[in-house]
Structure formats: C-alpha cells, structure tokens
PDB file of N, CA and C in Angstrom:
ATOM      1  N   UNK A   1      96.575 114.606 108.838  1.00  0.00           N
ATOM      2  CA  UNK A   1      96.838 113.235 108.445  1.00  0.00           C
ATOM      3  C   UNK A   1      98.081 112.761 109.198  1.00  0.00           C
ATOM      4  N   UNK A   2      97.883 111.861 109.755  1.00  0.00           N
ATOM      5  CA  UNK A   2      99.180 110.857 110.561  1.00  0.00           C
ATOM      6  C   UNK A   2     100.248 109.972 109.241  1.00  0.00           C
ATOM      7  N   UNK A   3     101.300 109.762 110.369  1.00  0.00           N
ATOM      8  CA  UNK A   3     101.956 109.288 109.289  1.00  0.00           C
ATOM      9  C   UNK A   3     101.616 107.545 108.943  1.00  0.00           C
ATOM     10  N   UNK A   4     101.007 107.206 109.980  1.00  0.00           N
ATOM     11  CA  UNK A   4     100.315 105.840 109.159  1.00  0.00           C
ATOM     12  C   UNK A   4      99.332 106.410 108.646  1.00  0.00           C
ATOM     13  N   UNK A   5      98.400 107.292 108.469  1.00  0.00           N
ATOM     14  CA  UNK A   5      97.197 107.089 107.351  1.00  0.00           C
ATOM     15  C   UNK A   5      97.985 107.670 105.700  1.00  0.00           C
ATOM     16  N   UNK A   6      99.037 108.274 106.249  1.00  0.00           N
ATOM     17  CA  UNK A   6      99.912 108.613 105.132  1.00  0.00           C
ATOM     18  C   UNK A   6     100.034 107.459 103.964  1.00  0.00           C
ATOM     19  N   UNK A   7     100.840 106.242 104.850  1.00  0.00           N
ATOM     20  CA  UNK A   7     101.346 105.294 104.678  1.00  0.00           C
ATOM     21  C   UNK A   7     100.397 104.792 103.962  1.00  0.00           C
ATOM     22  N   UNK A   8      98.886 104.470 104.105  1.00  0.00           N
ATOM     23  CA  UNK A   8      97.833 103.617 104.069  1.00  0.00           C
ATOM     24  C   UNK A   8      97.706 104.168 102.242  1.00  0.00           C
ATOM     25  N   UNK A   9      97.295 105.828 102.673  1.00  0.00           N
ATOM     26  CA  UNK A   9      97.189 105.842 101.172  1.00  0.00           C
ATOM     27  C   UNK A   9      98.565 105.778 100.054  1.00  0.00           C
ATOM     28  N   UNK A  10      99.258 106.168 100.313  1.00  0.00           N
ATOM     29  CA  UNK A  10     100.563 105.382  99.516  1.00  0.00           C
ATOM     30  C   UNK A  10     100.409 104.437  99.472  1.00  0.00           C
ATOM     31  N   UNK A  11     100.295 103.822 100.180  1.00  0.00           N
ATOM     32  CA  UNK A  11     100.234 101.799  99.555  1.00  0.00           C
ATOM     33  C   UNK A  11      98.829 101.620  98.570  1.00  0.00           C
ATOM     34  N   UNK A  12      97.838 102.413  98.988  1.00  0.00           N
ATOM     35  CA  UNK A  12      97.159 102.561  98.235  1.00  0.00           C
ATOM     36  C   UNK A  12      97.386 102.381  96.707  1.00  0.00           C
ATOM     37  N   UNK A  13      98.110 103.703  96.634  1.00  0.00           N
ATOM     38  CA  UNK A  13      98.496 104.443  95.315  1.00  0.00           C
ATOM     39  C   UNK A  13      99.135 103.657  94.355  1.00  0.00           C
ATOM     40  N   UNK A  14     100.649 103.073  95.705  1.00  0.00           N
ATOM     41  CA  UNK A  14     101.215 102.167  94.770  1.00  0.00           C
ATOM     42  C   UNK A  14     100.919 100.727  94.310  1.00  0.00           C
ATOM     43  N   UNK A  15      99.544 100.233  95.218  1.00  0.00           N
ATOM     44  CA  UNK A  15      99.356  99.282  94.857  1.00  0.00           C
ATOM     45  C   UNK A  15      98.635  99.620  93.235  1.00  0.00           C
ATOM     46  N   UNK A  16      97.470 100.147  93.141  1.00  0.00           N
ATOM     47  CA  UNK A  16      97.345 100.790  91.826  1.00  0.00           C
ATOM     48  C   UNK A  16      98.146 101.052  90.569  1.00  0.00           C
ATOM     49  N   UNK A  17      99.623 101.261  90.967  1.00  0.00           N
ATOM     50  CA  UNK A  17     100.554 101.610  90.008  1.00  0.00           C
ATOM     51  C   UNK A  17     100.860 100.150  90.001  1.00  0.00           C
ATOM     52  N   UNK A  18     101.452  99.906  90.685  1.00  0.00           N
ATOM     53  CA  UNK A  18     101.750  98.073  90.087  1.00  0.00           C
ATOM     54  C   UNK A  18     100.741  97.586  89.502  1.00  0.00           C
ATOM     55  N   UNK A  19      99.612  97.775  90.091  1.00  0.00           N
ATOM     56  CA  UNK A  19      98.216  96.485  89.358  1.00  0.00           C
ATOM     57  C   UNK A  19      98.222  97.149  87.691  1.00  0.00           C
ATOM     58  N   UNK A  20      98.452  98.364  87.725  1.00  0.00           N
ATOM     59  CA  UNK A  20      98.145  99.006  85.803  1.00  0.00           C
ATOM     60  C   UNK A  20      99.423  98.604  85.044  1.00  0.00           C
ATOM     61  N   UNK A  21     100.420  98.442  85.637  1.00  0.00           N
ATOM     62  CA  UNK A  21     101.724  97.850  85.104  1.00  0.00           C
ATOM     63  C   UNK A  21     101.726  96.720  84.872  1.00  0.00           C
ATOM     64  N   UNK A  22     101.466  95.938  85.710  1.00  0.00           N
ATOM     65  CA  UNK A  22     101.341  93.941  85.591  1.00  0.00           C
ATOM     66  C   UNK A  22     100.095  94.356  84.458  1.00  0.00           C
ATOM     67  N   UNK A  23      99.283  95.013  84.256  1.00  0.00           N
ATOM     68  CA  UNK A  23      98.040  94.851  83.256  1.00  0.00           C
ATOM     69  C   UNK A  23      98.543  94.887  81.830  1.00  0.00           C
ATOM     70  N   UNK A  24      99.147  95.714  82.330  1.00  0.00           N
ATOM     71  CA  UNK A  24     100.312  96.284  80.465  1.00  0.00           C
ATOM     72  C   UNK A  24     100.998  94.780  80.155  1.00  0.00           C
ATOM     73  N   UNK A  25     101.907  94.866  81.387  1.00  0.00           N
ATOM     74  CA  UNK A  25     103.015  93.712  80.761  1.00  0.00           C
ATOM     75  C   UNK A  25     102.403  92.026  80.602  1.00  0.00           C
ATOM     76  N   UNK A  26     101.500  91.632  81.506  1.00  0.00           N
ATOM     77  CA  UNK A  26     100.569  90.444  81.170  1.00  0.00           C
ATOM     78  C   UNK A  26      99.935  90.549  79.901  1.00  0.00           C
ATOM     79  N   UNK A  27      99.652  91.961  79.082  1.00  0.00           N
ATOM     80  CA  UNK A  27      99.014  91.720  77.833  1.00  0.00           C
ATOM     81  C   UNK A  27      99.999  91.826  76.742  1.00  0.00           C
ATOM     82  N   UNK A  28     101.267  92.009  77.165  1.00  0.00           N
ATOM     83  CA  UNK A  28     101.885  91.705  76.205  1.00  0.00           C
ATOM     84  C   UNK A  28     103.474  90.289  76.753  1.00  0.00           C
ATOM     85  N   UNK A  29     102.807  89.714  77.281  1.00  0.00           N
ATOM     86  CA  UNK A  29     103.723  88.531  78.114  1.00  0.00           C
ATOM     87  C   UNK A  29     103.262  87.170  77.759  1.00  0.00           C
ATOM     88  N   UNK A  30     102.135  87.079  77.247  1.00  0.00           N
ATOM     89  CA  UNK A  30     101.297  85.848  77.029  1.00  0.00           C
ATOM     90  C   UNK A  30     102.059  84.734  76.338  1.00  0.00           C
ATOM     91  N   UNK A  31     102.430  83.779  77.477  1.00  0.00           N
ATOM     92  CA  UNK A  31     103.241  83.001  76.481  1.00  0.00           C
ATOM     93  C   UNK A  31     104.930  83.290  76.619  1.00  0.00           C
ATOM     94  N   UNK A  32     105.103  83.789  77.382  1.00  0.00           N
ATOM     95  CA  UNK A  32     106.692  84.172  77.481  1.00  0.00           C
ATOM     96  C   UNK A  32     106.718  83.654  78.921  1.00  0.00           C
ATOM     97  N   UNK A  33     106.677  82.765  79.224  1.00  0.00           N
ATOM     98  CA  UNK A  33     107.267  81.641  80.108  1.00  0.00           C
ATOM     99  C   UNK A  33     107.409  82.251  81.788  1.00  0.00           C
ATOM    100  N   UNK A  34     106.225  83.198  81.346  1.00  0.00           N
ATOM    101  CA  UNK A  34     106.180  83.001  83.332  1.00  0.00           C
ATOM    102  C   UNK A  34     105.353  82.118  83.975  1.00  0.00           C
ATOM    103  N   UNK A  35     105.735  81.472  85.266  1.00  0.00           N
ATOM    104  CA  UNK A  35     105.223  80.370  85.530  1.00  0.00           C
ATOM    105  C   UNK A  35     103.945  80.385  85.676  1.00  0.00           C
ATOM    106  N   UNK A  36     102.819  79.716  85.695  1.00  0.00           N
ATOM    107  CA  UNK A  36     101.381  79.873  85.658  1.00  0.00           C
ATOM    108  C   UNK A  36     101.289  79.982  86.924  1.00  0.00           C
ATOM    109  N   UNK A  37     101.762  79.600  88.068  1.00  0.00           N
ATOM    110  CA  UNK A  37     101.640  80.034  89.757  1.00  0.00           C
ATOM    111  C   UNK A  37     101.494  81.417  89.582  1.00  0.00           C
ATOM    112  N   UNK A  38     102.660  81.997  89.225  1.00  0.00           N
ATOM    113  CA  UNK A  38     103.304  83.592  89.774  1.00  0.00           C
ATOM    114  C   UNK A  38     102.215  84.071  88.712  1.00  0.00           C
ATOM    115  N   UNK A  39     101.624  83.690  87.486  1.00  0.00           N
ATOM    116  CA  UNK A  39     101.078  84.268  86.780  1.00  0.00           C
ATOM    117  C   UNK A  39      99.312  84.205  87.506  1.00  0.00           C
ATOM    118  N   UNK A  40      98.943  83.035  87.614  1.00  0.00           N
ATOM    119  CA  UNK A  40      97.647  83.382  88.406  1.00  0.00           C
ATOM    120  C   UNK A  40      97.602  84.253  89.721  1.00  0.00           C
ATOM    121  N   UNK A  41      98.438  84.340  90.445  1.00  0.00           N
ATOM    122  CA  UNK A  41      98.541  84.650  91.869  1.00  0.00           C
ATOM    123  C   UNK A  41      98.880  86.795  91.300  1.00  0.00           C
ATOM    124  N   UNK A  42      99.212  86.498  90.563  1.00  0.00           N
ATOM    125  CA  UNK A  42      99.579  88.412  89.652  1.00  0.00           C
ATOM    126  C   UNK A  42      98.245  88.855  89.740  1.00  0.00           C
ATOM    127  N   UNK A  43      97.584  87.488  88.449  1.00  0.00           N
ATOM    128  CA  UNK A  43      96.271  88.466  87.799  1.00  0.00           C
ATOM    129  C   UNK A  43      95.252  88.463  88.961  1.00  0.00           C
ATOM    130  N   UNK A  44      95.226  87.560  89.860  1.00  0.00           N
ATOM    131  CA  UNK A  44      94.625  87.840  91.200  1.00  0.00           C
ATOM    132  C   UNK A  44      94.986  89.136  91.741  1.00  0.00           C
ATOM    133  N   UNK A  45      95.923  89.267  92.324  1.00  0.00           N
ATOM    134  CA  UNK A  45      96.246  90.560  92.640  1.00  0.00           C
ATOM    135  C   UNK A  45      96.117  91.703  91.992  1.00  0.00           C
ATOM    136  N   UNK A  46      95.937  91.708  91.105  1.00  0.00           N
ATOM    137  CA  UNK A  46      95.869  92.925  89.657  1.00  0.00           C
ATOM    138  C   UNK A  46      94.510  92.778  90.102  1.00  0.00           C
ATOM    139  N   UNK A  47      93.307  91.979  90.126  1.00  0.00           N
ATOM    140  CA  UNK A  47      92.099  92.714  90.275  1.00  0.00           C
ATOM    141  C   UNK A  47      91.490  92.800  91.554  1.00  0.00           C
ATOM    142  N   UNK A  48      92.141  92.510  92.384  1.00  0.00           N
ATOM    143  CA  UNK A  48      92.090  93.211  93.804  1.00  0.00           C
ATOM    144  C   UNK A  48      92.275  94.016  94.357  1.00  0.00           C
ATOM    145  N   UNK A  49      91.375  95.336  94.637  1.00  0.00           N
ATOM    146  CA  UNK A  49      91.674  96.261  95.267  1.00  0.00           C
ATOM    147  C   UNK A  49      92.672  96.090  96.743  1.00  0.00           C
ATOM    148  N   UNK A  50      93.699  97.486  96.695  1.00  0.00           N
ATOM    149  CA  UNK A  50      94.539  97.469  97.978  1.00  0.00           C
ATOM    150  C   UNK A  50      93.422  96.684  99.082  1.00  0.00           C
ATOM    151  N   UNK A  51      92.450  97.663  99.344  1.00  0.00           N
ATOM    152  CA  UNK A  51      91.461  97.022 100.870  1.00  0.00           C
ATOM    153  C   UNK A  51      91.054  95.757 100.663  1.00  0.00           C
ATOM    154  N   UNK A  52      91.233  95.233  99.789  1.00  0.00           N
ATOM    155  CA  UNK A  52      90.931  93.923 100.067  1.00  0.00           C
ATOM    156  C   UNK A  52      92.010  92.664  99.769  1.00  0.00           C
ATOM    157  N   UNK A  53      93.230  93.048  99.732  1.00  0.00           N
ATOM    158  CA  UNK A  53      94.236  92.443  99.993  1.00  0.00           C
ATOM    159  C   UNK A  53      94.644  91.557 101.406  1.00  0.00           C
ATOM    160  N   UNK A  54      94.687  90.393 101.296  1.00  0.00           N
ATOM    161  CA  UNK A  54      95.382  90.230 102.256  1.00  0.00           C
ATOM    162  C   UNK A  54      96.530  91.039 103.568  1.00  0.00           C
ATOM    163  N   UNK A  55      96.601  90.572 104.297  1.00  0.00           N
ATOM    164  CA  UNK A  55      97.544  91.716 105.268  1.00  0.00           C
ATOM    165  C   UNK A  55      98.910  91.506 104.676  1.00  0.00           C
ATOM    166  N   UNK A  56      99.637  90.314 104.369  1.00  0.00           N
ATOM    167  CA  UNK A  56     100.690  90.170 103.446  1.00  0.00           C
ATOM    168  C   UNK A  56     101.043  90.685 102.397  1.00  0.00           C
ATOM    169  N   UNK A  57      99.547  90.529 101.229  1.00  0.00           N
ATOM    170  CA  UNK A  57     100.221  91.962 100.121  1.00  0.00           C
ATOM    171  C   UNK A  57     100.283  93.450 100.626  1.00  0.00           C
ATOM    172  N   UNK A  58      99.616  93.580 101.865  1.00  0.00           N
ATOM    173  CA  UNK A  58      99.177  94.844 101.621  1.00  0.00           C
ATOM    174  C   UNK A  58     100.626  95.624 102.471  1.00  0.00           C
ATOM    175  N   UNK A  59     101.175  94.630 103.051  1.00  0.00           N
ATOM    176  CA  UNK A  59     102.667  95.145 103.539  1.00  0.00           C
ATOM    177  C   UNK A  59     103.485  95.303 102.484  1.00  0.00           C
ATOM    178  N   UNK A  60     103.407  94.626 101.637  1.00  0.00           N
ATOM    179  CA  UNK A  60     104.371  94.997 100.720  1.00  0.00           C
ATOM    180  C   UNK A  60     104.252  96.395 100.186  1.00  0.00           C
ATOM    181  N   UNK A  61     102.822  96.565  99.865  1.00  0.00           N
ATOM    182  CA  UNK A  61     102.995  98.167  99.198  1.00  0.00           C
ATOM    183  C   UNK A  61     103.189  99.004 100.364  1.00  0.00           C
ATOM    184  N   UNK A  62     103.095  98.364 101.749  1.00  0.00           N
ATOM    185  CA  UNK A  62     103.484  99.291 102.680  1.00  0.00           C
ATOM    186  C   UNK A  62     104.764  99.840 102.347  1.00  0.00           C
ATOM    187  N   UNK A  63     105.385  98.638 102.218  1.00  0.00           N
ATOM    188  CA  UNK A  63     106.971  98.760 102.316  1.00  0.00           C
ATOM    189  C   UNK A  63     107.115  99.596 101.277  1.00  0.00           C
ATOM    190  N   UNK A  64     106.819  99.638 100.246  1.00  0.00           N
ATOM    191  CA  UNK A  64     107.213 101.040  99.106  1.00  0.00           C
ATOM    192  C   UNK A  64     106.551 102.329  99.920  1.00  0.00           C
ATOM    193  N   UNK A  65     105.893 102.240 100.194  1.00  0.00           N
ATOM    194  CA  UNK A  65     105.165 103.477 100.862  1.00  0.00           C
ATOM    195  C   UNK A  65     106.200 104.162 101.946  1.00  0.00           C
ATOM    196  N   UNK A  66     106.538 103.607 102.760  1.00  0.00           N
ATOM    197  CA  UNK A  66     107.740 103.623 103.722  1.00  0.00           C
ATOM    198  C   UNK A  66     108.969 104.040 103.021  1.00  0.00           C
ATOM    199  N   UNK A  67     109.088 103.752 101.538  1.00  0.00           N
ATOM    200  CA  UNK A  67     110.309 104.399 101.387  1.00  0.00           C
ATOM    201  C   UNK A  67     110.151 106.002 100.529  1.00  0.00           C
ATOM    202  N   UNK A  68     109.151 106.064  99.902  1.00  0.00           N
ATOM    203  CA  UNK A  68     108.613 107.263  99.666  1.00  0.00           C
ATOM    204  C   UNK A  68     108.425 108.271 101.216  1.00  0.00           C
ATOM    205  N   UNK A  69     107.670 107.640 102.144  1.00  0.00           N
ATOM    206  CA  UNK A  69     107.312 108.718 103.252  1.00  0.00           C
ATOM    207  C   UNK A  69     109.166 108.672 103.823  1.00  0.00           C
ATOM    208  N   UNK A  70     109.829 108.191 103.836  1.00  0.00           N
ATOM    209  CA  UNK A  70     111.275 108.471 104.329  1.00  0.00           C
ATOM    210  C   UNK A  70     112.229 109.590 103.270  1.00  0.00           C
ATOM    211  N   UNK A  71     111.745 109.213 102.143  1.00  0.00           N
ATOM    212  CA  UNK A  71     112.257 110.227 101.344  1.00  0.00           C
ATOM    213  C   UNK A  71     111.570 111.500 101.224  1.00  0.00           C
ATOM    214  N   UNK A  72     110.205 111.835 101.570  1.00  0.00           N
ATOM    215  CA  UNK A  72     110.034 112.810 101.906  1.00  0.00           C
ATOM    216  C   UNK A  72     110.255 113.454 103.000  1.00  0.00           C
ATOM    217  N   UNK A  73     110.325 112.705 104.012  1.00  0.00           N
ATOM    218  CA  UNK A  73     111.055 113.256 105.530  1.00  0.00           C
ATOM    219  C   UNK A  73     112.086 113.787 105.354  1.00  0.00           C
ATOM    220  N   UNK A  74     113.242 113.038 104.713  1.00  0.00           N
ATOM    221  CA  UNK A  74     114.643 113.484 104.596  1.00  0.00           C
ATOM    222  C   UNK A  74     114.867 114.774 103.659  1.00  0.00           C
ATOM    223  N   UNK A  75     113.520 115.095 102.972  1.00  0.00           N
ATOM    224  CA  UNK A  75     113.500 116.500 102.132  1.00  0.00           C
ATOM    225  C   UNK A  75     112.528 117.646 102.608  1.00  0.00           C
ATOM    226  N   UNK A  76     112.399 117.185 104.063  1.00  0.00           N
ATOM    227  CA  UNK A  76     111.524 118.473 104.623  1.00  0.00           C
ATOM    228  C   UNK A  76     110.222 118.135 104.368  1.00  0.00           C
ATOM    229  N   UNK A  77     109.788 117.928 103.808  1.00  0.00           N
ATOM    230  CA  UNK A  77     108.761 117.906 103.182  1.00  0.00           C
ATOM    231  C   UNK A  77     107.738 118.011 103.736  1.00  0.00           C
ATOM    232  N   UNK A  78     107.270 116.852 104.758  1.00  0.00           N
ATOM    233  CA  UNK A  78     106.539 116.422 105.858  1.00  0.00           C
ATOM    234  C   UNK A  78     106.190 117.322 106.516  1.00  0.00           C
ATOM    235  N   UNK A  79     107.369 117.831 107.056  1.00  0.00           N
ATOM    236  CA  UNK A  79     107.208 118.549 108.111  1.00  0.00           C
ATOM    237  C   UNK A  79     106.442 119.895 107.832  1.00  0.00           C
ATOM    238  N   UNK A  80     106.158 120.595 106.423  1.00  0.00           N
ATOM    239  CA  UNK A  80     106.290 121.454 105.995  1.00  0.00           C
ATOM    240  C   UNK A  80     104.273 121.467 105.637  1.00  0.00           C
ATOM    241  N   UNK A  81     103.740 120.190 105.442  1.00  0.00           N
ATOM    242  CA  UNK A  81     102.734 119.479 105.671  1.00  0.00           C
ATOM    243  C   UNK A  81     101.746 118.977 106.456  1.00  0.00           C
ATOM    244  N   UNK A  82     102.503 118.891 107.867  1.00  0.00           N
ATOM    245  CA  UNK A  82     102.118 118.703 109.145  1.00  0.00           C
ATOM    246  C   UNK A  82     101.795 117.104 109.443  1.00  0.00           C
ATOM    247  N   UNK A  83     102.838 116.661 108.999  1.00  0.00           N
ATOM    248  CA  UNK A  83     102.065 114.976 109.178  1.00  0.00           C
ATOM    249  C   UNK A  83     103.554 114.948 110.562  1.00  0.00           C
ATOM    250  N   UNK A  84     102.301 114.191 111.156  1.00  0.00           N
ATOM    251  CA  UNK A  84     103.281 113.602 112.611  1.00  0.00           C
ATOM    252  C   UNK A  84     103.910 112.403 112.385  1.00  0.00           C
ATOM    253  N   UNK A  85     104.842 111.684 112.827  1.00  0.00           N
ATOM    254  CA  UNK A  85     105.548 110.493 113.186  1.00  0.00           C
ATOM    255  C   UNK A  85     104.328 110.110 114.129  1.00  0.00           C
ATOM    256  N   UNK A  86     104.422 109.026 113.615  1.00  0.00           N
ATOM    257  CA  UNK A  86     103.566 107.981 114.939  1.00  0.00           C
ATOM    258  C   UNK A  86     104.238 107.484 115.577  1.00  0.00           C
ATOM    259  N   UNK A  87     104.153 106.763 116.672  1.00  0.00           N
ATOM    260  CA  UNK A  87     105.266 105.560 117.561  1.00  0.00           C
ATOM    261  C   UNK A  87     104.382 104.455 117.366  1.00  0.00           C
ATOM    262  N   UNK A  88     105.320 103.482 116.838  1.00  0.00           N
ATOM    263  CA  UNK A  88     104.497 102.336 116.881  1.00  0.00           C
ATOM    264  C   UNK A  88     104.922 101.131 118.114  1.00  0.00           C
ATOM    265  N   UNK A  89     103.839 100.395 118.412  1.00  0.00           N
ATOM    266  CA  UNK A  89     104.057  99.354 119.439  1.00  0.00           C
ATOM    267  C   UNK A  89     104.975  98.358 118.474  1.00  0.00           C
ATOM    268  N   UNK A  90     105.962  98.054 118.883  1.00  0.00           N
ATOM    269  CA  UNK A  90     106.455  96.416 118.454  1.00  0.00           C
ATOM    270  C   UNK A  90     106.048  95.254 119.317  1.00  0.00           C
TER     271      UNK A  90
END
C-alpha cells in the first residue's frame, strides 16, 4: 500500500467517524440554533459516502488523514509496515 492509498482509506475512515458523530449530535441538537445552511449541508454530508463526496469534502478528511499518516511516520511505524512516501507533482 502507497502512502496515498494510505491516505485514501483514512479519509475514508475518518470521514465515517465524523458522519456517526454529526448523527449522534444532530439527534440530540434539534432546535439548538444551528443555522439551517450548516445544518442541511451536515445532514447531506452525513449521508454521503466518502466516494461520493465532492473533491472539496473529500480533502478535508484528507487533511485529518495527513495528520494521522505524519504521526505515524514520526513513530516508526510506517516504515515498519512498508508503506512508501509518494512524491507528489505540485
């Protein structure tokens, strides 16, 4: 496994962990004054799988993903695993 397919399923994962969290706290939020934008645009996202996210959400759980795969780098971990660094084009 590379370290972007790494990445891919971590965002995965964590997108999952957020969507079961917003599920909890939307059922007990009803009515406690979050704005109906941020609140439709949530429960949208809550039933959208990661792959079918936009490329915008789906960076975001990148970005958690990125800090998990850095914290496992910095603890060996990786390496110990065999996942390569990729180079990416900018």
């Amino acid at each position: 496994m590379t370290e972007d397919q790494l990445i891919e399923a971590l965002a995965d994962l964590e997108h999952d962990r957020w969507a079961r969290w917003q599920r909890y706290l939307h059922g007990k939020c009803v009515g406690h004054g979050i704005p109906d934008d941020l609140w439709l645009r949530w429960e949208r996202q809550i039933a959208t799988p990661y792959a079918d996210l936009v490329e915008r959400e789906k960076e975001s759980d990148r970005k958690e993903a990125r800090r998990t795969v850095g914290l496992l780098r910095e603890l060996g971990l990786l390496k110990e695993i065999g996942v390569p660094r990729e180079t990416r084009a900018l």
